[in-house]
PDB file of N, CA and C in Angstrom:
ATOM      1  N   UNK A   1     -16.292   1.213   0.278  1.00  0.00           N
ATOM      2  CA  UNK A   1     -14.855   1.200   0.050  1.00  0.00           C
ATOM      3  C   UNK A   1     -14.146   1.102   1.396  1.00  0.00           C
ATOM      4  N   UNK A   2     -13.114   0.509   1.194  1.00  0.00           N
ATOM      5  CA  UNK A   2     -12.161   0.084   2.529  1.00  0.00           C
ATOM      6  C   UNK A   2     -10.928   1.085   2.330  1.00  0.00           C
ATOM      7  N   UNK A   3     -10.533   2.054   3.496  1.00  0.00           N
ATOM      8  CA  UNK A   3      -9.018   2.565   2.999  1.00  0.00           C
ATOM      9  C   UNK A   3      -8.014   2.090   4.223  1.00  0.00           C
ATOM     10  N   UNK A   4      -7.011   1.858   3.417  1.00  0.00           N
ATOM     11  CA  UNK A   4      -6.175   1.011   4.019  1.00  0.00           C
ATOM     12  C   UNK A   4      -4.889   2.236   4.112  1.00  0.00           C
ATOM     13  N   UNK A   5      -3.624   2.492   4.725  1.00  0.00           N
ATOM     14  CA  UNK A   5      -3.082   3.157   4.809  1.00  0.00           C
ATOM     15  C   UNK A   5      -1.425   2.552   4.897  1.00  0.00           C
ATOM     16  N   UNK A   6      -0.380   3.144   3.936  1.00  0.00           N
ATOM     17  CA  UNK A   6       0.774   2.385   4.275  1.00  0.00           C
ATOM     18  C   UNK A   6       1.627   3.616   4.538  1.00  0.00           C
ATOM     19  N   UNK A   7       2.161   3.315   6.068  1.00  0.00           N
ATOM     20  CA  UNK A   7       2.826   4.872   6.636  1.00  0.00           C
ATOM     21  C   UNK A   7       4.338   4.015   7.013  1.00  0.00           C
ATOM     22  N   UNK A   8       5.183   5.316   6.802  1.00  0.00           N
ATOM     23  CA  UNK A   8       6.711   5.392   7.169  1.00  0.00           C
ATOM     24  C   UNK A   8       7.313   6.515   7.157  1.00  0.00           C
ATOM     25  N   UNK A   9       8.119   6.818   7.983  1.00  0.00           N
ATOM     26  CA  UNK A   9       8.732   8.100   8.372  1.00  0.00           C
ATOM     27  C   UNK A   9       9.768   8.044   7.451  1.00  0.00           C
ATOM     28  N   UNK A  10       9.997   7.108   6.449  1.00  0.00           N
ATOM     29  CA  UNK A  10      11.057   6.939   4.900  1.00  0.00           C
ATOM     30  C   UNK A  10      10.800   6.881   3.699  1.00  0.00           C
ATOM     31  N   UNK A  11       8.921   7.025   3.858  1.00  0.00           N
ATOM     32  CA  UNK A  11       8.712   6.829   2.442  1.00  0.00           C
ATOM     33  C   UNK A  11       9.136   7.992   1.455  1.00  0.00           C
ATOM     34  N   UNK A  12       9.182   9.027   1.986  1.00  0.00           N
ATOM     35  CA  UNK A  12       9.660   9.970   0.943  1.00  0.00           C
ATOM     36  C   UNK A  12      10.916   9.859   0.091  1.00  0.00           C
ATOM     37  N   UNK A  13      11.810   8.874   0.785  1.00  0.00           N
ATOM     38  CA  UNK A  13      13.388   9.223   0.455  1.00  0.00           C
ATOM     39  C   UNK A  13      13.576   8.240   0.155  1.00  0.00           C
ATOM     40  N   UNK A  14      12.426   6.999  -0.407  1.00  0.00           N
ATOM     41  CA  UNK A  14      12.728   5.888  -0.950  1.00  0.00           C
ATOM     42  C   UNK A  14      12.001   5.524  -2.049  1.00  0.00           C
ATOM     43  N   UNK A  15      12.840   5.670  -3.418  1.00  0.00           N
ATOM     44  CA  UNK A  15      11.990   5.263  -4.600  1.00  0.00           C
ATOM     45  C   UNK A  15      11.240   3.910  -4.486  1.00  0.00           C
ATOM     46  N   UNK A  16      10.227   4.260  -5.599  1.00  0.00           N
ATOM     47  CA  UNK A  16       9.286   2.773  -5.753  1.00  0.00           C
ATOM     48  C   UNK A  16       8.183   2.426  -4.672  1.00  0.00           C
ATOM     49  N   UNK A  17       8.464   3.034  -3.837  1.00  0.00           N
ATOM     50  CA  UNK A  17       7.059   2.497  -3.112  1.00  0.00           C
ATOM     51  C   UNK A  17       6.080   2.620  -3.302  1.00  0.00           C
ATOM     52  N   UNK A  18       5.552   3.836  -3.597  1.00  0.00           N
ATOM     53  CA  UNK A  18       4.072   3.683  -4.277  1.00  0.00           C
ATOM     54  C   UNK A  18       4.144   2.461  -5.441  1.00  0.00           C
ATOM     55  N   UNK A  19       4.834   2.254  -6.668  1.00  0.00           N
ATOM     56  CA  UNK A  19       4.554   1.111  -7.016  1.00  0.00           C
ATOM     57  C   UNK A  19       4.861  -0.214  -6.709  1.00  0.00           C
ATOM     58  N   UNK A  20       5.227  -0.663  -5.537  1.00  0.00           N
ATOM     59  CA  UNK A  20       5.447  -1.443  -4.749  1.00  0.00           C
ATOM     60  C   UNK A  20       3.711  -1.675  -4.361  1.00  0.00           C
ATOM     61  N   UNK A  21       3.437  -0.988  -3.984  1.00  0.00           N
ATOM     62  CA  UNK A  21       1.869  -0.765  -3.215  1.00  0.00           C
ATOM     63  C   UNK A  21       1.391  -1.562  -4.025  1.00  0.00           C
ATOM     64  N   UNK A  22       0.945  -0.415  -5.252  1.00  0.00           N
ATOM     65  CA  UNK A  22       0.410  -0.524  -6.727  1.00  0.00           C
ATOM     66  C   UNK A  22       0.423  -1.973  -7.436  1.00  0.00           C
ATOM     67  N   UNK A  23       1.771  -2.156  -7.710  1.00  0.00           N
ATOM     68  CA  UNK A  23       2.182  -3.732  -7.794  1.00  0.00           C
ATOM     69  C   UNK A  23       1.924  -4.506  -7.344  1.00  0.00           C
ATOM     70  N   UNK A  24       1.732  -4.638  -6.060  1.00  0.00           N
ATOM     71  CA  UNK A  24       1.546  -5.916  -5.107  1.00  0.00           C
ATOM     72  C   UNK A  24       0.014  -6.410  -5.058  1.00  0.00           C
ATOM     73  N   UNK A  25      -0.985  -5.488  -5.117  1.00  0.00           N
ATOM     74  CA  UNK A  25      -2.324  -5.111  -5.406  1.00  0.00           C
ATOM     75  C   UNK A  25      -2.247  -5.514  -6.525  1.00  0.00           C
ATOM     76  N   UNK A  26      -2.370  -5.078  -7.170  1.00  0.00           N
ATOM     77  CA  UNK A  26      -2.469  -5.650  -9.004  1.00  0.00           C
ATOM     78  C   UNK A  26      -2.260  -7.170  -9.330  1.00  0.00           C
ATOM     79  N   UNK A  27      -0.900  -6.599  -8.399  1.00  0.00           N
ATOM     80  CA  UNK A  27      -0.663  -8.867  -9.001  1.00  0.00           C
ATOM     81  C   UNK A  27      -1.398  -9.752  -8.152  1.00  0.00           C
ATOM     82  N   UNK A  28      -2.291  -9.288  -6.973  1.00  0.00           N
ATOM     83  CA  UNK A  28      -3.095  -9.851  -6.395  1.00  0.00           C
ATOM     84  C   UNK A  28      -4.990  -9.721  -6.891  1.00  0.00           C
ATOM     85  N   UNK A  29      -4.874  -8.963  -7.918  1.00  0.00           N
ATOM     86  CA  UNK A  29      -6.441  -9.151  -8.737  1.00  0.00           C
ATOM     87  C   UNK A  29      -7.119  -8.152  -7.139  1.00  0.00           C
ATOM     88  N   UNK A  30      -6.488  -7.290  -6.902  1.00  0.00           N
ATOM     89  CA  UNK A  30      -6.989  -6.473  -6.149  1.00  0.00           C
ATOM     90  C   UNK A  30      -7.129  -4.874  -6.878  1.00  0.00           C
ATOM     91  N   UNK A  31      -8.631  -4.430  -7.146  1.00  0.00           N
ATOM     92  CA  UNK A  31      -8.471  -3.092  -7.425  1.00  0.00           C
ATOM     93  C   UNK A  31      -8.616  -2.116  -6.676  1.00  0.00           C
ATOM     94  N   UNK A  32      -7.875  -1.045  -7.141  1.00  0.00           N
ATOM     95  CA  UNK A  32      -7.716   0.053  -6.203  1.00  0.00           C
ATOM     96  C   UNK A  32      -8.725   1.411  -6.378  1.00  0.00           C
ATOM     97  N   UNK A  33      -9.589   1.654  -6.208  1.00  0.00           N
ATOM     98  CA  UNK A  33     -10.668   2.736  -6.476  1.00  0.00           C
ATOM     99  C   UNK A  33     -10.467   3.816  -5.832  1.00  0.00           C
ATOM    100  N   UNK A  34      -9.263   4.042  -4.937  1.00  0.00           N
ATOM    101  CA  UNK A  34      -8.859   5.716  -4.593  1.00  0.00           C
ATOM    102  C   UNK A  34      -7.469   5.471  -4.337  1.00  0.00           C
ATOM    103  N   UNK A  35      -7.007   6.232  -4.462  1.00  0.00           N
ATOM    104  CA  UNK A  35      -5.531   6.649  -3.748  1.00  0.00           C
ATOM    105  C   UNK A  35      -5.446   8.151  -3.224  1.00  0.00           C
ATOM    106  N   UNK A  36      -4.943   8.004  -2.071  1.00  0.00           N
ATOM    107  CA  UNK A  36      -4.303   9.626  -1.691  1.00  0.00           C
ATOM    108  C   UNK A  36      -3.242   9.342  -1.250  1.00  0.00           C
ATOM    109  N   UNK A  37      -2.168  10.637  -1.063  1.00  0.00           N
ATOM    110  CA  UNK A  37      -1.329  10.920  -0.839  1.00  0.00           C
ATOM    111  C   UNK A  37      -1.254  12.248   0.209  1.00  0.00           C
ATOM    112  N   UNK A  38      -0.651  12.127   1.233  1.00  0.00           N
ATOM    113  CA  UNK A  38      -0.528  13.684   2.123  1.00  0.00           C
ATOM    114  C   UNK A  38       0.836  14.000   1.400  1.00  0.00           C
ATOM    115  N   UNK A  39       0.841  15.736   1.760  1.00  0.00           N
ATOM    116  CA  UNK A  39       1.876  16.958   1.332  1.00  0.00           C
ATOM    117  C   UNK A  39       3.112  16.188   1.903  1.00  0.00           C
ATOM    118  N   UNK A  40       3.222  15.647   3.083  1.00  0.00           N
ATOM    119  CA  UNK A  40       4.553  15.147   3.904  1.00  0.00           C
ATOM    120  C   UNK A  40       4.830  13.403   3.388  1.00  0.00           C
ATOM    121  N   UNK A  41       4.084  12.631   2.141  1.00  0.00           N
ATOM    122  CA  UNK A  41       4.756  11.954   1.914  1.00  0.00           C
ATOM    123  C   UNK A  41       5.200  10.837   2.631  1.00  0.00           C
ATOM    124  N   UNK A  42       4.873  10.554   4.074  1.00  0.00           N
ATOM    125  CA  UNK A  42       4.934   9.531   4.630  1.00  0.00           C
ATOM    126  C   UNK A  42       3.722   8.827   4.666  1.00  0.00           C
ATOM    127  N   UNK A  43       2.904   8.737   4.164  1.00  0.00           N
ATOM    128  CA  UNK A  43       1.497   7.893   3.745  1.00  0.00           C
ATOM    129  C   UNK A  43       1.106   7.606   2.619  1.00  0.00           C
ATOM    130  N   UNK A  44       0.827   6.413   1.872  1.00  0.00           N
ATOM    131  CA  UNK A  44      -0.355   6.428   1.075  1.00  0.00           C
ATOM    132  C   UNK A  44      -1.359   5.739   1.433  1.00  0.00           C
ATOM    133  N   UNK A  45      -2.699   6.060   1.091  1.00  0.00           N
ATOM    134  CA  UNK A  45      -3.826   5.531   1.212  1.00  0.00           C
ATOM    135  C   UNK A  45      -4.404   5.340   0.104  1.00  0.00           C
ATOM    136  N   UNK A  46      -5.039   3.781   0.407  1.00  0.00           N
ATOM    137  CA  UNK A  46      -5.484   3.254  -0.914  1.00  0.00           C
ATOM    138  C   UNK A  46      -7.086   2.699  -0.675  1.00  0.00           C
ATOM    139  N   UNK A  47      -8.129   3.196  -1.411  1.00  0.00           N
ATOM    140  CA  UNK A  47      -9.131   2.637  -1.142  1.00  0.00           C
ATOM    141  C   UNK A  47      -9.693   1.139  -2.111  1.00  0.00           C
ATOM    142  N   UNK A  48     -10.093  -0.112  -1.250  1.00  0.00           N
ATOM    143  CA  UNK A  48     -10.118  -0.969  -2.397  1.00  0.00           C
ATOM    144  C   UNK A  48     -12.085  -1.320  -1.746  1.00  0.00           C
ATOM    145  N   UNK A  49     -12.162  -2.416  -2.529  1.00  0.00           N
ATOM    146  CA  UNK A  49     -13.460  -2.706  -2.500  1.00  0.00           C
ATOM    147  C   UNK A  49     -13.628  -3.612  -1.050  1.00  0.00           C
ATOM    148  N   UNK A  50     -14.581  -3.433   0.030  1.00  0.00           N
ATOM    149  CA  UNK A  50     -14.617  -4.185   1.086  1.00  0.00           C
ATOM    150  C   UNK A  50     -14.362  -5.466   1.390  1.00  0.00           C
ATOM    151  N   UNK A  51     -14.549  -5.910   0.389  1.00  0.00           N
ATOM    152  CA  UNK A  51     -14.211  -7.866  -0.262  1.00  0.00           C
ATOM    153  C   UNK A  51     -13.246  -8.059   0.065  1.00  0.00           C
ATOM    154  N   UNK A  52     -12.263  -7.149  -0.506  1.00  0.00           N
ATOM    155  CA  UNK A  52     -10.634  -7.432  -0.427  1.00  0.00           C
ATOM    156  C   UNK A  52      -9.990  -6.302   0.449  1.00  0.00           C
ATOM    157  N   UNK A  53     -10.915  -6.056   1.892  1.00  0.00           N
ATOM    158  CA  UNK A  53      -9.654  -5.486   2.461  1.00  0.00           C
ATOM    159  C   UNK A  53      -8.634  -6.317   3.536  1.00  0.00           C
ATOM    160  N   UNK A  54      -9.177  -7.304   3.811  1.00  0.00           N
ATOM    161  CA  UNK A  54      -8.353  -8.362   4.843  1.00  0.00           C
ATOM    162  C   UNK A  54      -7.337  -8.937   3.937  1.00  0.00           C
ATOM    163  N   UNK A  55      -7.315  -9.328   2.464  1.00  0.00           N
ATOM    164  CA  UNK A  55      -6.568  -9.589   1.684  1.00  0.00           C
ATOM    165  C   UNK A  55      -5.488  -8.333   1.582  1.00  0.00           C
ATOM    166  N   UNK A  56      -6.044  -7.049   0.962  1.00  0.00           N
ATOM    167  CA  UNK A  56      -5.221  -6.287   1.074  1.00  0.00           C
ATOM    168  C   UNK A  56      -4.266  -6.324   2.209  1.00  0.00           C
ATOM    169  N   UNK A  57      -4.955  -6.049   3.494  1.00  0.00           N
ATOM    170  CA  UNK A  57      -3.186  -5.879   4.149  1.00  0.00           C
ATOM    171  C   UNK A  57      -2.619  -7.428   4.349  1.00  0.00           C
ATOM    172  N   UNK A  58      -3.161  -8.670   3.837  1.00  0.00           N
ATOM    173  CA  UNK A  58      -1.855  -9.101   3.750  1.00  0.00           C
ATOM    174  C   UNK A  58      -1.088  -9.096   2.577  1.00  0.00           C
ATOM    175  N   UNK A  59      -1.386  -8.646   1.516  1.00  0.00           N
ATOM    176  CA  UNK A  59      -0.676  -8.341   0.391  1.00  0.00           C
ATOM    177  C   UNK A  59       0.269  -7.450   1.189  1.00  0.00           C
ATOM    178  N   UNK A  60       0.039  -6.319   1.338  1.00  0.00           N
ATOM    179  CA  UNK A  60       1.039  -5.521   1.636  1.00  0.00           C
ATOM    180  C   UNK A  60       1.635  -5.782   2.824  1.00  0.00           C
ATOM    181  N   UNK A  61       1.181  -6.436   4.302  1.00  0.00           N
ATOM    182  CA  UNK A  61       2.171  -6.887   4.850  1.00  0.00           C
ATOM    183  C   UNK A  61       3.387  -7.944   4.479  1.00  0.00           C
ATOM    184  N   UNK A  62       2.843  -9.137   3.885  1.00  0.00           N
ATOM    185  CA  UNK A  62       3.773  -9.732   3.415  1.00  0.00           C
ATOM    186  C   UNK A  62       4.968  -9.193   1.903  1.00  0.00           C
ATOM    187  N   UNK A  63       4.261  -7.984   1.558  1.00  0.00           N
ATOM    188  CA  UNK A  63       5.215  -7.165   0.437  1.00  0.00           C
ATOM    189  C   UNK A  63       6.281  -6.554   0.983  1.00  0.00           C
ATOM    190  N   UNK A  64       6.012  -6.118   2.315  1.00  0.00           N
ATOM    191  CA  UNK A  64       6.939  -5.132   2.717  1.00  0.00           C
ATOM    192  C   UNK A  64       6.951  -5.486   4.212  1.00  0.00           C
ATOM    193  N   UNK A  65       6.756  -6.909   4.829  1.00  0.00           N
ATOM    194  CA  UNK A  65       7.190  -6.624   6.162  1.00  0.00           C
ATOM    195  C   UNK A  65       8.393  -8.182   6.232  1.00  0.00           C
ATOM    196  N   UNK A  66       7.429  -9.114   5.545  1.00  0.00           N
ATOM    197  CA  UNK A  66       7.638 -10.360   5.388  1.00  0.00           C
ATOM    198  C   UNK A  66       8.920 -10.628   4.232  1.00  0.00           C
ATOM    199  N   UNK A  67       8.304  -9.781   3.222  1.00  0.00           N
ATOM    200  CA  UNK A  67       9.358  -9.393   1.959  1.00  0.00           C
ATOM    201  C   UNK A  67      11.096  -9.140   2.575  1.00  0.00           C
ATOM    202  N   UNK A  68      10.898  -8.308   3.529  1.00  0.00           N
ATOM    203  CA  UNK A  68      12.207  -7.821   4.416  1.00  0.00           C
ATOM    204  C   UNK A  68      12.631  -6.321   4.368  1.00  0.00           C
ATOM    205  N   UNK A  69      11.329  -5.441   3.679  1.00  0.00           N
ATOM    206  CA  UNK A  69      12.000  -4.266   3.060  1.00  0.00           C
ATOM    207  C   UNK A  69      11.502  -2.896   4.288  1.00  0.00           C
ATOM    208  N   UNK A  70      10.986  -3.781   5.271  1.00  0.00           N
ATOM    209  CA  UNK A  70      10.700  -2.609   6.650  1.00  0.00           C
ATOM    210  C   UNK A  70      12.525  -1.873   6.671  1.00  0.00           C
ATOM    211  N   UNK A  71      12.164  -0.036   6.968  1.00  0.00           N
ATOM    212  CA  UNK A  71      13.175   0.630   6.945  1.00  0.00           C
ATOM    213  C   UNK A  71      12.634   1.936   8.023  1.00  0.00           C
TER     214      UNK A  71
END
């Protein structure tokens, strides 16, 4: 398993991001076989299958960097 990590010092105070994550993965035929979360909410970590971890972060870079929704 590959864990990939999506950190911001805003994720707490901004709805939807975890399914933003979730979403973006999914609609990319990417599965997700762990998730964590820390107490402080500025991380999630997602574990996917090694195949798709270079895919993964560009799913999620282009979800949220390319997308325009960096905050």
């Amino acid at each position: 398993i590959a864990l990939i990590a999506t950190v911001g010092r805003k994720m707490a105070f901004i709805p939807g991001v975890s399914g933003k994550v979730f979403g973006a993965l999914g609609a990319n035929d990417i599965n997700i076989r762990m998730i964590a979360q820390g107490p402080d909410e500025i991380n999630i970590i997602v574990g996917v299958e090694n195949k798709d971890f270079e895919k993964t972060i560009r799913v999620l870079y282009n979800s949220f960097i390319i997308g325009g929704n960096e905050r």
